[in-house]
N, C-alpha and C. Protein backbone atom coordinates (compact mmCIF):
# COMPACT_ATOMS: atom_id res chain seq x y z
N UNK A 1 1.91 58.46 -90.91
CA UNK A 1 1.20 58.43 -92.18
C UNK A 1 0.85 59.87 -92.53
N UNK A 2 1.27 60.62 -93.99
CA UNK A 2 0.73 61.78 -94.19
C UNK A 2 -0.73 61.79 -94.16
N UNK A 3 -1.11 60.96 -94.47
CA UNK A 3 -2.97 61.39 -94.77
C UNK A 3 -3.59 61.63 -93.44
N UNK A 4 -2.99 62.77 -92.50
CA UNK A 4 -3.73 62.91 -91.50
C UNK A 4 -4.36 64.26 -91.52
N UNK A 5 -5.22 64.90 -90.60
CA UNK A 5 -5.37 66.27 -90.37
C UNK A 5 -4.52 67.36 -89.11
N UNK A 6 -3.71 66.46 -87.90
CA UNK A 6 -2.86 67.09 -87.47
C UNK A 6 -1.56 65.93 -87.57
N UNK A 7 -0.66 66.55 -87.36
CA UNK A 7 0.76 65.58 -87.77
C UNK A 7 1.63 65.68 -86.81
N UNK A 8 1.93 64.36 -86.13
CA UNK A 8 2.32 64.43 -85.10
C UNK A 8 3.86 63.91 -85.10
N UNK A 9 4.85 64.27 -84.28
CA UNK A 9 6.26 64.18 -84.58
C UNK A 9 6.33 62.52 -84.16
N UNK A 10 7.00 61.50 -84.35
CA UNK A 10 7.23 60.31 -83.88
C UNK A 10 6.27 59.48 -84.88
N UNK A 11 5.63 58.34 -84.06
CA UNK A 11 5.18 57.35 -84.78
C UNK A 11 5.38 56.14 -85.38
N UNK A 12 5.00 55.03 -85.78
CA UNK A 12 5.38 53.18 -85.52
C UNK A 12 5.29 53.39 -87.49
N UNK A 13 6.20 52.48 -87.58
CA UNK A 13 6.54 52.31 -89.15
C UNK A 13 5.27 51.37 -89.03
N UNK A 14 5.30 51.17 -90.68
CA UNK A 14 4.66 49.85 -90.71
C UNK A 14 4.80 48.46 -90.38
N UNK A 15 6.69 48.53 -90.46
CA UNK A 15 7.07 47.24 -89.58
C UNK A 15 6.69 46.75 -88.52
N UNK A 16 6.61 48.39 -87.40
CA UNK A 16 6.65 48.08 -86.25
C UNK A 16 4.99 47.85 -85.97
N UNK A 17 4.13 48.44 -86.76
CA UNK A 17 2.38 47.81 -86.60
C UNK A 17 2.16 46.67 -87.08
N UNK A 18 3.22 45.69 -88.11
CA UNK A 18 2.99 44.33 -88.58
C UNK A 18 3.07 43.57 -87.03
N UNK A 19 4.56 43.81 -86.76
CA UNK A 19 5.21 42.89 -85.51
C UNK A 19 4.09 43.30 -84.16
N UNK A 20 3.80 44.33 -84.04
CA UNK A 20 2.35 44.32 -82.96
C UNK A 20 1.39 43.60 -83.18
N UNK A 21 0.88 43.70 -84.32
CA UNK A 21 -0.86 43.18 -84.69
C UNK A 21 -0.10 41.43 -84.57
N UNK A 22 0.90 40.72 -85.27
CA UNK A 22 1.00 39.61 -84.78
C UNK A 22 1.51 39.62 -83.55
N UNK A 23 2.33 39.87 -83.02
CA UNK A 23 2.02 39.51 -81.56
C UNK A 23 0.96 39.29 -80.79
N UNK A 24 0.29 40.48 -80.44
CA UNK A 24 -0.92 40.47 -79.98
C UNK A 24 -2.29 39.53 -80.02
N UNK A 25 -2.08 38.91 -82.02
CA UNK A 25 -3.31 38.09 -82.09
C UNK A 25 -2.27 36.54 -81.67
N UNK A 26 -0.41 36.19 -81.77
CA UNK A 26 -0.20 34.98 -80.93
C UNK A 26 -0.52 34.90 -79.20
N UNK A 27 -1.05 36.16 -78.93
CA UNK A 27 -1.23 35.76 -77.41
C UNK A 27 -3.09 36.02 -77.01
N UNK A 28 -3.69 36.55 -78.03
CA UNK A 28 -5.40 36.62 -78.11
C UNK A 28 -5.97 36.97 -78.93
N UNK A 29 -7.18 36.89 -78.88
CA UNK A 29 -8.22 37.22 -80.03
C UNK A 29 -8.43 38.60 -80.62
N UNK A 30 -8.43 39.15 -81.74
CA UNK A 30 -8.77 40.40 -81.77
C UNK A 30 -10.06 40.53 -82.45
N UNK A 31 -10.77 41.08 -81.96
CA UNK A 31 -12.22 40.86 -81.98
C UNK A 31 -12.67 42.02 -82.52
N UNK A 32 -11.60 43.21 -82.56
CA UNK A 32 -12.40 44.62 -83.35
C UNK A 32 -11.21 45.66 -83.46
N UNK A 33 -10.97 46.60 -84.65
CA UNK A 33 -10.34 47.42 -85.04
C UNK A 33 -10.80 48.65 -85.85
N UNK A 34 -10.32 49.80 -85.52
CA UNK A 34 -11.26 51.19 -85.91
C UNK A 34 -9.79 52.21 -86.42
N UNK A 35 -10.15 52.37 -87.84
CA UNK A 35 -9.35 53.27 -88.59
C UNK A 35 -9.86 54.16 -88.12
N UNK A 36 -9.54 55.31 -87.44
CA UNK A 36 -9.77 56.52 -86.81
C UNK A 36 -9.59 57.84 -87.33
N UNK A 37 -8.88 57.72 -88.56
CA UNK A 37 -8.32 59.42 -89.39
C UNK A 37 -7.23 58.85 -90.29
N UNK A 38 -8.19 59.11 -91.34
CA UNK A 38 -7.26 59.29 -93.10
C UNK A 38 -8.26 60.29 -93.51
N UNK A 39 -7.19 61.16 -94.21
CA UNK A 39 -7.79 62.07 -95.03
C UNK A 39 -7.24 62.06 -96.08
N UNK A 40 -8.15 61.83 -97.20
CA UNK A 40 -7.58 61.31 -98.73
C UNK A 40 -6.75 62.51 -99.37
N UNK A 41 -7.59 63.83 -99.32
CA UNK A 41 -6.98 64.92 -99.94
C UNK A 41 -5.78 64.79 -99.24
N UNK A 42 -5.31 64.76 -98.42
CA UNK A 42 -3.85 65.17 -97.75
C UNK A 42 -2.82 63.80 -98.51
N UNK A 43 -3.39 62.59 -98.67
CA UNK A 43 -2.52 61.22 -99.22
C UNK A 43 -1.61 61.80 -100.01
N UNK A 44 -0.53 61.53 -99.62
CA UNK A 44 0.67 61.65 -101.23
C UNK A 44 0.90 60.77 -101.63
N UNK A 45 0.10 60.60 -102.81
CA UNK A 45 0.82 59.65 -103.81
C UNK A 45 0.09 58.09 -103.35
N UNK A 46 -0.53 58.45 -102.88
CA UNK A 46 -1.52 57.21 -102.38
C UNK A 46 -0.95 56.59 -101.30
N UNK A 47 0.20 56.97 -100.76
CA UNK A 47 1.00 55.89 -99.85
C UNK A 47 0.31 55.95 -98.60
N UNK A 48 -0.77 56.69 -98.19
CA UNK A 48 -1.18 56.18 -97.04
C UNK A 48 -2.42 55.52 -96.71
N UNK A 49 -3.25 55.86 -98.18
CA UNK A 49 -4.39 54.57 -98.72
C UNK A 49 -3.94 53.32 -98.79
N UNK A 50 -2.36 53.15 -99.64
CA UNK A 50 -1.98 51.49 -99.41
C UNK A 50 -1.26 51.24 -98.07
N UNK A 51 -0.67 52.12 -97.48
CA UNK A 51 -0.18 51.39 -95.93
C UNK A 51 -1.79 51.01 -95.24
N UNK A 52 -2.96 52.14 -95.22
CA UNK A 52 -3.99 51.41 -93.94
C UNK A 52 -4.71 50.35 -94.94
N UNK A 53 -4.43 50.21 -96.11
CA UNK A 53 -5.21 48.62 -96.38
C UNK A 53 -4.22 47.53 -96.51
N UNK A 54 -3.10 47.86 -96.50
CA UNK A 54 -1.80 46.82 -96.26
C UNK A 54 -2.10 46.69 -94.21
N UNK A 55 -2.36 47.43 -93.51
CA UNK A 55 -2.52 46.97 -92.42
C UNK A 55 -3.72 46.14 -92.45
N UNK A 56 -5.17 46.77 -92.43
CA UNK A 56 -6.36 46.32 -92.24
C UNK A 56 -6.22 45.10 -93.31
N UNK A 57 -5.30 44.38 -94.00
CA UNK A 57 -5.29 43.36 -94.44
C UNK A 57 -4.74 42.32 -93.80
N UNK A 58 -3.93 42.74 -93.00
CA UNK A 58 -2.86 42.20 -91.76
C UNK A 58 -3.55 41.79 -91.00
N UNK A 59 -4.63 42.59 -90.59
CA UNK A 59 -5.39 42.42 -89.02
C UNK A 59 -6.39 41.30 -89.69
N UNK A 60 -7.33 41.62 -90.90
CA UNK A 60 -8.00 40.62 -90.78
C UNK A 60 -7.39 39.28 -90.70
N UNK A 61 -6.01 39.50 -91.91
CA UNK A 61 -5.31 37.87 -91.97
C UNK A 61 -5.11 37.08 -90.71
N UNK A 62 -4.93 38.23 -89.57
CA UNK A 62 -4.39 37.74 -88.17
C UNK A 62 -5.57 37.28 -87.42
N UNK A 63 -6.74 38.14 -87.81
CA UNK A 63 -7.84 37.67 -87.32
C UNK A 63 -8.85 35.89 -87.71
N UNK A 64 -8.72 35.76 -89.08
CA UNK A 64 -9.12 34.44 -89.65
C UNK A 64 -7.87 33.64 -89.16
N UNK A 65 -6.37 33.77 -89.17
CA UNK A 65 -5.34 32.68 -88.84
C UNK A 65 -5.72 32.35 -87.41
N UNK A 66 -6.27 33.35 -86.56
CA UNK A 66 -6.06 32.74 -85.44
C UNK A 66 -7.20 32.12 -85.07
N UNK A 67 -8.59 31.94 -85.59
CA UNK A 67 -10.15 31.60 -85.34
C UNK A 67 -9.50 29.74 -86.11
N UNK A 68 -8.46 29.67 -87.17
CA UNK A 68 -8.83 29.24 -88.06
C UNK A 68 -7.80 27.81 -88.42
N UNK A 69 -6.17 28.34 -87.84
CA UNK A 69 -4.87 27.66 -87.37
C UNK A 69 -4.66 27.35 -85.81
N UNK A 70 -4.43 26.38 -86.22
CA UNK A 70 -3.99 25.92 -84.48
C UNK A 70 -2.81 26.72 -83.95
N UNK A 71 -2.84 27.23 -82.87
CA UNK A 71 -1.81 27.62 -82.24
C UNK A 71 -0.81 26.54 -81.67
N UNK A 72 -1.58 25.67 -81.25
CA UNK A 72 -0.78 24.40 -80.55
C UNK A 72 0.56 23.53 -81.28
N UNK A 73 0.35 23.86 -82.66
CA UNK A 73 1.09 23.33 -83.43
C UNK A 73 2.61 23.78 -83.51
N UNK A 74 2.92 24.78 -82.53
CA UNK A 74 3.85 25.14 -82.63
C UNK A 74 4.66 25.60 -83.77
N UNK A 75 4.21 25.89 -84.91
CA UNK A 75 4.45 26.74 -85.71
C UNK A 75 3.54 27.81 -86.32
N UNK A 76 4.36 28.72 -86.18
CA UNK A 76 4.07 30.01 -86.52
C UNK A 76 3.18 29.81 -87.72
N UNK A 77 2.24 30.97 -87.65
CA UNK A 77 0.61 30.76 -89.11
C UNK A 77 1.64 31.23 -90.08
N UNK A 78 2.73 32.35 -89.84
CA UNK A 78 3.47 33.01 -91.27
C UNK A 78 4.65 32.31 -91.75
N UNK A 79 5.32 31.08 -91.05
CA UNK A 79 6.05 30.30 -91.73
C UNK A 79 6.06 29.63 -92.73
N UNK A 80 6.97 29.63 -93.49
CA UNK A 80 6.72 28.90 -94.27
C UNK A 80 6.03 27.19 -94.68
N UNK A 81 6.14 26.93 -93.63
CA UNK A 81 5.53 25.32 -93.13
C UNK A 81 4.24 25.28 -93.33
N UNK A 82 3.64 26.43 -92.81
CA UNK A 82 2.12 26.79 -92.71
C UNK A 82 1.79 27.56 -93.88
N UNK A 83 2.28 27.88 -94.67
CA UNK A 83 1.89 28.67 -95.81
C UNK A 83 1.40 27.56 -96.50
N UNK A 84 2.09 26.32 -97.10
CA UNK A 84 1.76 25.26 -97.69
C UNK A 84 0.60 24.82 -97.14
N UNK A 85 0.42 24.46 -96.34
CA UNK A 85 -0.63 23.83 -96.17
C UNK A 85 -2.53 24.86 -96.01
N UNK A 86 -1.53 26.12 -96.25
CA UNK A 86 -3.16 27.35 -95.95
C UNK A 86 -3.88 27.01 -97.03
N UNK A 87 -2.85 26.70 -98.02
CA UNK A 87 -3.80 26.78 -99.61
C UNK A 87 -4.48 25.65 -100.52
């Protein structure tokens, strides 16, 4: 993400922090998460204000699906099966 204050070579797309944060909440609870460094002046173009609230929207979603959907049901909270019936 540009909006940092040092910039480090490497780093997880956003894909690859979607497919973590669900994993992690199909095998437990996530009980707490800490944005640690954005710096707005550095944002280009806003893209790294909407990637950490496109995440921190992820985590909470992952956080209410899993307090909130059965796991037992054997289908996935982001399928389509389960979308119908969220709303």
């Amino acid at each position: 993400m540009p909006a940092v204050f040092v910039h480090a070579p490497g780093g997880l797309l956003y894909w690859h922090v979607a497919k973590l944060v669900m994993a992690v909440a199909d095998r437990a609870d996530i009980c707490s998460v800490a944005t640690v460094e954005f710096a707005p002046e550095r944002d280009v173009n806003g893209i790294g204000a909407l990637t950490a609230a496109r995440i921190s929207s992820l985590i909470m979603g992952s956080i209410l699906r899993s307090k909130y959907v059965r796991k037992e049901s054997g289908v996935h909270p982001l399928s389509p099966d389960m979308s119908a019936s969220l709303i």
